[in-house]
Protein backbone atom coordinates (compact mmCIF):
# COMPACT_ATOMS: atom_id res chain seq x y z
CA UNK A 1 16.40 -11.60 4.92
CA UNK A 2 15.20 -12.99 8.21
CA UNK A 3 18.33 -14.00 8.82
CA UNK A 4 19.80 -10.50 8.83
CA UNK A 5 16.99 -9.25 10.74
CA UNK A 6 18.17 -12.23 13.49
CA UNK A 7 21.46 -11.19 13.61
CA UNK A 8 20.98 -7.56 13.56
CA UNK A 9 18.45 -7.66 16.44
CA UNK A 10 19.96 -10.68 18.79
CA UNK A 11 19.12 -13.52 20.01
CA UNK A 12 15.65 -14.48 20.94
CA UNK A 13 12.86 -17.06 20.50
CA UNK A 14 11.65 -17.35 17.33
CA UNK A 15 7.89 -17.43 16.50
CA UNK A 16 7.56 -18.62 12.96
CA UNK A 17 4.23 -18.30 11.21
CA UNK A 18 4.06 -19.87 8.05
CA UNK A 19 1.44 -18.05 6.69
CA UNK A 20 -0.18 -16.39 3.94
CA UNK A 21 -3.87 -15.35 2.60
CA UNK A 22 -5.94 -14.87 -0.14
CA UNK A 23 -6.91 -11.16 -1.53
CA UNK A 24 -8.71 -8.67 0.71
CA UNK A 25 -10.32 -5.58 -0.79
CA UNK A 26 -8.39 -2.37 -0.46
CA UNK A 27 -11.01 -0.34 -1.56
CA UNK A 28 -13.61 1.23 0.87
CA UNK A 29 -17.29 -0.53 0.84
CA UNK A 30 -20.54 0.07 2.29
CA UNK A 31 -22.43 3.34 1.66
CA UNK A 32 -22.11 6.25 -0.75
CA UNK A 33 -20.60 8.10 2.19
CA UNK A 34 -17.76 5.66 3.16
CA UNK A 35 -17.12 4.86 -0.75
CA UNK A 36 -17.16 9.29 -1.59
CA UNK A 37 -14.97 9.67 2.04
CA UNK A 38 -12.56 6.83 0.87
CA UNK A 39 -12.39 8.31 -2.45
CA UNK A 40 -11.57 11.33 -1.12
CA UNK A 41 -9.42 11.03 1.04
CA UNK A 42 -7.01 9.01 -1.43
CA UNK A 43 -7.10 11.24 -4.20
CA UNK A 44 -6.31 13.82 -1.62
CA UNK A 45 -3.19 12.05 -0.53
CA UNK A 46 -1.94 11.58 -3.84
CA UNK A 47 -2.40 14.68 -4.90
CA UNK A 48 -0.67 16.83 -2.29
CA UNK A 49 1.56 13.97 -0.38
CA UNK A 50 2.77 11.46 -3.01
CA UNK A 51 6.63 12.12 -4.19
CA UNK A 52 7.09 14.42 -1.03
CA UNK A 53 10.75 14.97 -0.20
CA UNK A 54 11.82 12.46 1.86
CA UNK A 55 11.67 13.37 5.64
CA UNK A 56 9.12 15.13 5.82
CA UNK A 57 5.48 15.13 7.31
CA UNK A 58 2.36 15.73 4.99
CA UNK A 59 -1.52 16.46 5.67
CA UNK A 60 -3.61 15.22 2.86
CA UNK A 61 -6.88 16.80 4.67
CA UNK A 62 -7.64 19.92 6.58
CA UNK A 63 -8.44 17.18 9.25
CA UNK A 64 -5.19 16.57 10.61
CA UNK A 65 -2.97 18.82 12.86
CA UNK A 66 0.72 18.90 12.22
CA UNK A 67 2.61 20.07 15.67
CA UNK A 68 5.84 21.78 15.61
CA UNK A 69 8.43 21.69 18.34
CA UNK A 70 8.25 26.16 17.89
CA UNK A 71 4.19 25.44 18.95
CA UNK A 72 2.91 26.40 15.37
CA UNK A 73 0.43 24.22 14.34
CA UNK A 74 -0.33 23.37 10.32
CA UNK A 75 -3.72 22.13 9.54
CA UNK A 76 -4.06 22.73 6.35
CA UNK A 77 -4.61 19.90 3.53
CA UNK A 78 -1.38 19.80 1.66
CA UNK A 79 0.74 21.27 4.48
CA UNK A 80 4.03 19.65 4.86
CA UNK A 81 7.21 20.23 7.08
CA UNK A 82 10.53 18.76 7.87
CA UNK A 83 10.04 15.31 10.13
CA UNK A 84 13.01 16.51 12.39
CA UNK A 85 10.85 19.78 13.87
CA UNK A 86 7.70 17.65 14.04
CA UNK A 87 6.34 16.95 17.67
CA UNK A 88 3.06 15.20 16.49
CA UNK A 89 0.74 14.52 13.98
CA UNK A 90 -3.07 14.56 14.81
CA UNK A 91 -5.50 13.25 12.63
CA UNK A 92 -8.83 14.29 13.50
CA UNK A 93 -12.39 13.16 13.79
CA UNK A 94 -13.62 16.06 12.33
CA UNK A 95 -17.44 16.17 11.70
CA UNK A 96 -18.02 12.97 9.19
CA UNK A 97 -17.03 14.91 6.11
CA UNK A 98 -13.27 13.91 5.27
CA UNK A 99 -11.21 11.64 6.13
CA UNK A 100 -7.78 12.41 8.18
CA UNK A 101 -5.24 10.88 6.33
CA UNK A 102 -1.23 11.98 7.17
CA UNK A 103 1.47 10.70 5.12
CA UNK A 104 5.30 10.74 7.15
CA UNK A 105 8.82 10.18 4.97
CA UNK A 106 11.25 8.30 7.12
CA UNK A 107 14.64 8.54 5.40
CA UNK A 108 16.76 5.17 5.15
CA UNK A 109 19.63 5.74 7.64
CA UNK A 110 21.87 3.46 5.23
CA UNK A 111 20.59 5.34 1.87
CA UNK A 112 19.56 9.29 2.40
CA UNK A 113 18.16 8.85 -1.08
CA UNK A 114 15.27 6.16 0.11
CA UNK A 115 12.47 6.34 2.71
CA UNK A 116 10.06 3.90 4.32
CA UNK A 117 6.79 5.35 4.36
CA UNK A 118 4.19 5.73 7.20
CA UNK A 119 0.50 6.44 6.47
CA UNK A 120 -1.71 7.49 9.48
CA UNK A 121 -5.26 6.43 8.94
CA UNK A 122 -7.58 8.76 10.92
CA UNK A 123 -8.36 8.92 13.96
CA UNK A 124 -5.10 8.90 15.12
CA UNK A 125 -2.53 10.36 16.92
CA UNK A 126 1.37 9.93 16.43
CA UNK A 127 3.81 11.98 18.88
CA UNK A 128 7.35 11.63 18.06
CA UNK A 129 10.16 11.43 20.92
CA UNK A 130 13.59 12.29 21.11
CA UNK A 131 16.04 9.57 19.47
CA UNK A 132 19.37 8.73 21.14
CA UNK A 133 22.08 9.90 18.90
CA UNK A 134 23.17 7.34 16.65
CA UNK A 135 20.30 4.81 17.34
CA UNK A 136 18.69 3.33 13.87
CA UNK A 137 15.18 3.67 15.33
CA UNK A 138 12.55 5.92 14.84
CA UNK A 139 10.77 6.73 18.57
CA UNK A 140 6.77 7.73 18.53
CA UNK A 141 3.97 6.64 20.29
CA UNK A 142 0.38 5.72 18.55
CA UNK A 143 -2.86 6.53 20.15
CA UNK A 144 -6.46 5.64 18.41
CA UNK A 145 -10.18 5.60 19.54
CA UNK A 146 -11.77 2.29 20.25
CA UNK A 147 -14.21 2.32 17.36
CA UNK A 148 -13.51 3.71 13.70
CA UNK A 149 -14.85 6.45 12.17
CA UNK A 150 -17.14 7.65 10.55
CA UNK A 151 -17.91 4.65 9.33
CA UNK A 152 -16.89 1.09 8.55
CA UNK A 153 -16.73 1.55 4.89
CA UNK A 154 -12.93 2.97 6.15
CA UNK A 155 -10.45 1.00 7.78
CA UNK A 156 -9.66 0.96 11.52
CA UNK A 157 -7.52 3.76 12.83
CA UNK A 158 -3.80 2.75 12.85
CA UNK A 159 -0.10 3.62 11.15
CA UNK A 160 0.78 1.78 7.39
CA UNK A 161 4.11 1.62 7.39
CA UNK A 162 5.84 0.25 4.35
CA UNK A 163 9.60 -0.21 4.40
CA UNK A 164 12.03 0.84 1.21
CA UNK A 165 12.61 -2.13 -1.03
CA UNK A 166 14.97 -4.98 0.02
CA UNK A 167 15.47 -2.90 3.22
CA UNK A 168 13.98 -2.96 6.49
CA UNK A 169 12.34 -0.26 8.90
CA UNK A 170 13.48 0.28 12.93
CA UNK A 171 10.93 1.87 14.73
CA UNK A 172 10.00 1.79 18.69
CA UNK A 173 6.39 2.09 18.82
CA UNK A 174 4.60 2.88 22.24
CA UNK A 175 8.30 1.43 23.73
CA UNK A 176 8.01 -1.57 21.66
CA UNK A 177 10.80 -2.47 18.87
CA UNK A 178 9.41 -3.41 15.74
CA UNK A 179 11.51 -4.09 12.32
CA UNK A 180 9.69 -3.91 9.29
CA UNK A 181 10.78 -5.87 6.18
CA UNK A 182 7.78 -4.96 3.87
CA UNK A 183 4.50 -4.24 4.66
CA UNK A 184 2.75 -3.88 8.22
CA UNK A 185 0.11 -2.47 10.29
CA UNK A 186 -0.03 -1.01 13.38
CA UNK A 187 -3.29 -0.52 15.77
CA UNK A 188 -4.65 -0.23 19.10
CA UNK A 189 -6.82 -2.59 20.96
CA UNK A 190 -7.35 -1.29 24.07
CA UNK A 191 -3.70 -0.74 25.65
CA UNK A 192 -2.36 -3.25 23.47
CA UNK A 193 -0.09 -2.65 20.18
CA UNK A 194 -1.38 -5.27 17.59
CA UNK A 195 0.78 -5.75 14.58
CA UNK A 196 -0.06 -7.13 11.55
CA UNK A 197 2.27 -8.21 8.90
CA UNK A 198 0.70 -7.47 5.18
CA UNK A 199 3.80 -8.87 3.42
CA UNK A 200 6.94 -10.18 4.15
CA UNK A 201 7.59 -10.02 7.83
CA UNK A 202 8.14 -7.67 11.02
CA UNK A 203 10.21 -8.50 13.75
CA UNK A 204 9.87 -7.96 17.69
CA UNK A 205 13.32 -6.80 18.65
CA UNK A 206 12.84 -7.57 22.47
CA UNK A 207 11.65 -10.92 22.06
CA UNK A 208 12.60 -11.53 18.31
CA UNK A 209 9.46 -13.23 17.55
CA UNK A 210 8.52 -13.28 13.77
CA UNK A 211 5.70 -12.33 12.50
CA UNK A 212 5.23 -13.49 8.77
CA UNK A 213 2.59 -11.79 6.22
CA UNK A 214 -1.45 -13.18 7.29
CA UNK A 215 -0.02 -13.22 10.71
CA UNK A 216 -0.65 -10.27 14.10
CA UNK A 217 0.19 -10.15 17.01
CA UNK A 218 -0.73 -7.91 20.31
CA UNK A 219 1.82 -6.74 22.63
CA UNK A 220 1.41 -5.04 26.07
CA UNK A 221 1.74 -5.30 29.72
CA UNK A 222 1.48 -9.21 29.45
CA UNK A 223 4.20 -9.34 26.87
CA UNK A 224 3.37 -11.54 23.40
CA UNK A 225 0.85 -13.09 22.26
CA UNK A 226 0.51 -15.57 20.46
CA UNK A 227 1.51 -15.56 16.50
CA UNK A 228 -1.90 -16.12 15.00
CA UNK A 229 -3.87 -15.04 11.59
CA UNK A 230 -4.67 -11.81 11.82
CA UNK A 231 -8.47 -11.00 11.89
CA UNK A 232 -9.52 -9.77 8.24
CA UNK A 233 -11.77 -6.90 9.17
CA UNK A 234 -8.70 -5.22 11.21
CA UNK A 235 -6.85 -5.28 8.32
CA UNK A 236 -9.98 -4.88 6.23
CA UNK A 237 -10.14 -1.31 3.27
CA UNK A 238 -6.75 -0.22 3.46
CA UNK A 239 -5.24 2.09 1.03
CA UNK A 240 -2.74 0.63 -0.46
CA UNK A 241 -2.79 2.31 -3.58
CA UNK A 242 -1.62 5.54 -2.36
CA UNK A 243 1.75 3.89 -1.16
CA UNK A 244 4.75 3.92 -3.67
CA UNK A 245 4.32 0.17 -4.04
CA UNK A 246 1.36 -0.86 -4.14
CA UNK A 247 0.48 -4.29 -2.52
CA UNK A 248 -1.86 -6.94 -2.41
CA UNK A 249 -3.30 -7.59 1.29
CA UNK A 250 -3.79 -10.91 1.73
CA UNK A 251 -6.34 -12.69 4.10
CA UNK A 252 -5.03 -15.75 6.58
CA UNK A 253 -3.92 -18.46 4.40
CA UNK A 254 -0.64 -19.83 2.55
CA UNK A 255 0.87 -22.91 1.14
CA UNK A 256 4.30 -24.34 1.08
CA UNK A 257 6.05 -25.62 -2.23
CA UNK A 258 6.66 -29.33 -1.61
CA UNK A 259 8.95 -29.66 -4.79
CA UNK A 260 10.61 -26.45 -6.80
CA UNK A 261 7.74 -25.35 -9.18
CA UNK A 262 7.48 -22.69 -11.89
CA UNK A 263 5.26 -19.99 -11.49
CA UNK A 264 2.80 -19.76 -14.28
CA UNK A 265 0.87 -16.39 -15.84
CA UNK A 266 -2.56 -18.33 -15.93
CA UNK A 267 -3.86 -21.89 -14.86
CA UNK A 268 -2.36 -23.39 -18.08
CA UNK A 269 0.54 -25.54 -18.31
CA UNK A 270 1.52 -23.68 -21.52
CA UNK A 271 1.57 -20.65 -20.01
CA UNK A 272 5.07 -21.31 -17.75
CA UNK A 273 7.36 -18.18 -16.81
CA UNK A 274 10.93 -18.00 -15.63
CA UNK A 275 10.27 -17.78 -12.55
CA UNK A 276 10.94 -21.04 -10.46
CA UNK A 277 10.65 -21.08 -6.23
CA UNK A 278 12.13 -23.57 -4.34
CA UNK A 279 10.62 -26.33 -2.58
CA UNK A 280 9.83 -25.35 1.10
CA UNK A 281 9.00 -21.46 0.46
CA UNK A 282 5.77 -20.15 1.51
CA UNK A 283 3.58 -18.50 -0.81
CA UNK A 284 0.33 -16.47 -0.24
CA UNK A 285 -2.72 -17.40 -1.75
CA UNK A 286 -4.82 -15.60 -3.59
CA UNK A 287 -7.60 -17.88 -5.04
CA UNK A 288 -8.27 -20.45 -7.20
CA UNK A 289 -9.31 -21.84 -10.31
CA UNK A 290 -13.08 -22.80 -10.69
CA UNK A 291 -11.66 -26.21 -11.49
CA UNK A 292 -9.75 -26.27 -7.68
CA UNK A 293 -6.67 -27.22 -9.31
CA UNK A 294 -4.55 -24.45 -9.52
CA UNK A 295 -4.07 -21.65 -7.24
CA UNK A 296 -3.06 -17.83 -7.28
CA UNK A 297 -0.36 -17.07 -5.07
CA UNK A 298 2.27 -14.37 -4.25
CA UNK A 299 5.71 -15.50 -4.10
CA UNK A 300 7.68 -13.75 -0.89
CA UNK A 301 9.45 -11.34 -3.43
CA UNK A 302 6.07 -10.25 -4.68
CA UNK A 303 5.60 -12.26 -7.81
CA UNK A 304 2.19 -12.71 -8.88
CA UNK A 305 1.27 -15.63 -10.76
CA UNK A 306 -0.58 -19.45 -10.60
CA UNK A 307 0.47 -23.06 -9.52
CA UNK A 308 -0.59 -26.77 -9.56
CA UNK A 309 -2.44 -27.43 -6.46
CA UNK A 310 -0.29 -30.57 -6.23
CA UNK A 311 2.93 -28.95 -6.06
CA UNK A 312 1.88 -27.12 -2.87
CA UNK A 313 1.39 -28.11 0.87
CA UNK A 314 -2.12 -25.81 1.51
CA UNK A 315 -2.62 -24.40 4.95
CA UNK A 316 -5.82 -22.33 4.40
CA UNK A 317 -8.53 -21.87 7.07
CA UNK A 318 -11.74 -21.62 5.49
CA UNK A 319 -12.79 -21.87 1.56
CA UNK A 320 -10.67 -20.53 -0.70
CA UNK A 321 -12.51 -17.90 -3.24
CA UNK A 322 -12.19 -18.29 -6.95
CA UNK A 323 -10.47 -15.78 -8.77
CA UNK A 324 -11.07 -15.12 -12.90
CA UNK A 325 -8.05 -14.32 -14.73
CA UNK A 326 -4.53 -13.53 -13.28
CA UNK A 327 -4.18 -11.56 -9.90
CA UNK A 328 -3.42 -8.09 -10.54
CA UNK A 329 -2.24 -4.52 -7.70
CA UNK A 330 -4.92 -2.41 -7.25
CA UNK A 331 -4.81 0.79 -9.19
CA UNK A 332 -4.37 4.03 -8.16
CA UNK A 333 -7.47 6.17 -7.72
CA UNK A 334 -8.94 8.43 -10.29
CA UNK A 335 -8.82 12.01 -10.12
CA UNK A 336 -5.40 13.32 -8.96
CA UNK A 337 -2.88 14.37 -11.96
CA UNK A 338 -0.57 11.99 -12.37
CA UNK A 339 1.91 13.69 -14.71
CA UNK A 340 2.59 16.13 -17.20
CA UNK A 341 4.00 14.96 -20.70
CA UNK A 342 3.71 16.56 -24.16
CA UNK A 343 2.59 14.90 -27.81
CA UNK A 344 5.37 14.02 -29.81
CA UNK A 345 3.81 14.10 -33.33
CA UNK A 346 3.08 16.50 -35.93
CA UNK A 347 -0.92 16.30 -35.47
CA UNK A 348 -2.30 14.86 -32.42
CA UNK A 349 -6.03 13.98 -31.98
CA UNK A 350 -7.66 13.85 -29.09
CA UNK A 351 -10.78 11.89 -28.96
CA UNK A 352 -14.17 11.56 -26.70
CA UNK A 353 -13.50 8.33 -26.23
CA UNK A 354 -10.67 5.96 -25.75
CA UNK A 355 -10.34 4.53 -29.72
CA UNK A 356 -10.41 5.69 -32.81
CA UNK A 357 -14.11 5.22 -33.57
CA UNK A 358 -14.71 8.12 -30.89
CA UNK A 359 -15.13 11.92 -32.27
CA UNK A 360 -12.27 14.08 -32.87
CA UNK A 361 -12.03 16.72 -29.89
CA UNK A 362 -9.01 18.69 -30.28
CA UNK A 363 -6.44 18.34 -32.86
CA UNK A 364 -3.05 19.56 -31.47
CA UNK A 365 0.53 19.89 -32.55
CA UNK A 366 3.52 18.98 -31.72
CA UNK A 367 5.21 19.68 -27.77
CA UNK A 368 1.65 20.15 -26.77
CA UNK A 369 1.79 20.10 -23.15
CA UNK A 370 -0.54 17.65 -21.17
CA UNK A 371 -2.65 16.59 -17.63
CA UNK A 372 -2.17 13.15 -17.42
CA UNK A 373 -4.95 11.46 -15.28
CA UNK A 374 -5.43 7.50 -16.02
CA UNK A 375 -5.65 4.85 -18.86
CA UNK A 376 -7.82 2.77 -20.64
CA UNK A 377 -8.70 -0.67 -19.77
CA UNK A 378 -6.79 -2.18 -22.37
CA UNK A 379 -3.87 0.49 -21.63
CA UNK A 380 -3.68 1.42 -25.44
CA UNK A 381 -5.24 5.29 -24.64
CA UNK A 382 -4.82 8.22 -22.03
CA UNK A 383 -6.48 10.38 -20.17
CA UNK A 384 -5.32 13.61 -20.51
CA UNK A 385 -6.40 17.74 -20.23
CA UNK A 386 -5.47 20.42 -22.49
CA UNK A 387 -4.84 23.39 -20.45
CA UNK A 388 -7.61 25.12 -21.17
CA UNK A 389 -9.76 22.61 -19.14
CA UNK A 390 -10.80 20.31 -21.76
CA UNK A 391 -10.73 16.70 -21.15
CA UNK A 392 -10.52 14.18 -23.89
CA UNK A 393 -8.42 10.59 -24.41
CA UNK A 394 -4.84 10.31 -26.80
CA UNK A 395 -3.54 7.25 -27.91
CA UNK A 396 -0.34 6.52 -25.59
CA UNK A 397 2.05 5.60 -28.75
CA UNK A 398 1.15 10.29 -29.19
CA UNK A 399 2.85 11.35 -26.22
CA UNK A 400 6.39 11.18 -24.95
CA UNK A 401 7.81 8.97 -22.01
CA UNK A 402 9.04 9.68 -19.19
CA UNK A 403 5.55 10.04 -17.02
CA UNK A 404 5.70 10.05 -13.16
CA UNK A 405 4.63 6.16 -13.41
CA UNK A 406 4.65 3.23 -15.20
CA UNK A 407 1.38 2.74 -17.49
CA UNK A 408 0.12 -0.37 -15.64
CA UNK A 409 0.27 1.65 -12.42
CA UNK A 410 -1.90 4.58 -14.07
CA UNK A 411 -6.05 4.19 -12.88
CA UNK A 412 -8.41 3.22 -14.82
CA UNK A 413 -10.91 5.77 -15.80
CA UNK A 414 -14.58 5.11 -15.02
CA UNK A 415 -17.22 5.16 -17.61
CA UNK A 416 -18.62 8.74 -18.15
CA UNK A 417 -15.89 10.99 -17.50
């Protein structure tokens, strides 16, 4: 893929960071009012912006201003409007009490059917500019306060962008070409664009330095900086679970495969998969075993999984943490409706609980029509809603496919609902 990248943007010299990190949260921390904000904010997003049509421009809060080239202004939560009579999208400060969160639909100019996504994480400002007919790049420029807010629980004001699978992203950014093959970030310091790369890598057309995933770098008036790792509190509570794929941010840190090596489901020999990586590929790293011989990496296609510690070349600054089990996405957050299905058996019971030792609630019939809002731990039972309100768990083998999302994507439901 970088290769393509090279030839589609020129010539250039190459900055090649190697690499990759171990897990950062994506959740918001800190106090009840950055975790109930965070909270908010995402089950906001999902709920009126997620599946939007592509091209188009969507508030998830009544804290962000959508500008239209006629002068109306939406600022509604779950307004929405066609990207190509957008002039700007303003997420606010507001007073503390939501967060401004603004979800925009670029459409693949190879594949109408596809879009990269953009999430604008509050406060922030993007203005969109006229593009040259025929160019491949989308023109805006990104403006953010100095300090986040309303509090560091949320992450630092900036543009998510995440480009459609296998396919990459052209934007111009504050006059700066950027091509996005994956995952990336995109903040101000000062006058200066920094860009992150989450996954994969971005590009600098101008220059065509490479930045690869656990790697920023700023851009301004000086030109490039350096490729270095990126700082883990910029990059620190993003949202990743509202985007379509949902992706593991990584802190500084990698390894390189010295010989080909399989990837494994757990740190046991026995437990070898099909998937092999060549010697001399970077992977990310996750953690490792308690033992220090095996580690939990990320292959650059997104495979999750464990290797032998001898197999790999480790370039990590700092301790690596220890992670319990295998690596797994966040989930989505709890609360939005994440589908509507039906029960596809004669008698359906619906229990207070999420197995069958739990009361009875509701017995329904056949075709019954469903709210589906998460899954169980061990992703054997649903969460679902009758439609007259009531709330109650189903066994998943009770309703019909064909949900929204795959089951391992579904949250988990926390105890007491």
């Amino acid at each position: 893929m970088a290769h393509r990248l090279r030839a589609l943007l020129g010539t250039g010299v190459i900055v090649i960071a190697l690499l990759f990190g171990s897990v950062g949260v994506t959740r918001a921390q800190g106090d009840d009012q950055c975790a109930a904000l965070y909270q908010a904010g995402t089950i906001a997003l999902m709920t009126h912006c997620f599946g939007a049509p592509v091209g188009t421009v969507c508030a998830a809060a009544d804290a962000v201003q959508i500008e239209m080239q006629s002068g109306q202004v939406l600022e509604q939560a779950g307004s929405k409007a066609h990207l190509a009579g957008v002039s700007a999208v303003r997420a606010l400060p507001g007073d503390g009490s939501a967060w401004g969160l603004a979800q925009v639909s670029l459409p693949d100019p190879l594949d109408a059917r596809r879009s990269a996504v953009l999430i604008l994480l509050g406060p922030a400002d993007v203005v969109f500019e006229p593009t040259p007919a025929r160019s491949p790049e989308i023109l805006l420029s990104l403006s953010a306060p100095a300090e986040p807010f309303p509090c560091d629980g949320l992450p630092r004001p900036g543009l998510l962008v995440q480009s459609p699978p296998n396919a990459i992203t052209l934007l111009r950014v504050n006059g700066i070409g950027l091509a996005v093959n994956g995952l990336a970030l995109l903040q101000m310091d000062g006058a200066t664009l920094l860009v992150s790369a989450l996954t994969r890598e971005t590009i600098l057309s101008e220059s065509g330095t490479v930045i690869f995933a656990g790697y920023a770098a700023r851009v301004g008036a000086e030109g490039v900086s350096p490729v270095t790792p990126y700082d883990p509190a910029w990059v620190a509570h993003l949202p990743t679970e509202v985007l379509p794929r949902i992706e593991v941010v990584a802190l500084p840190g990698n390894a390189l495969l010295t010989v080909e090596a399989t990837l494994f489901s757990r740190p046991a020999l026995e437990a070898y998969t099909n998937t092999v990586i060549r010697a001399g590929l970077p992977v990310n790293v996750l953690g490792r075993s308690a033992d220090g011989e095996w580690l939990a990496v990320r292959s650059y296609d997104g495979a999750l999984g464990w290797m032998p510690r001898d197999a790999l070349d480790v370039r990590v600054p700092g301790e690596i943490p220890v992670v319990e089990g295998s690596p797994r996405p966040p989930a989505r957050p709890f609360g939005a409706v994440y589908g509507y299905v039906e029960t596809n058996a004669e008698y359906n019971n619906l229990r207070d609980g999420p197995g069958q030792q739990y009361a009875i609630v509701a017995t329904v019939p056949f075709r019954t029509a469903l709210s589906l809002y998460g899954r169980s731990r061990d992703d054997q039972w649903l969460y679902v809603e009758l439609t007259d309100g009531t709330r109650a768990w189903i066994n998943a083998d009770l309703i019909s496919p064909g949900t929204p999302y795959p089951r391992d994507e579904l949250p988990y439901v926390p105890e007491g609902e």
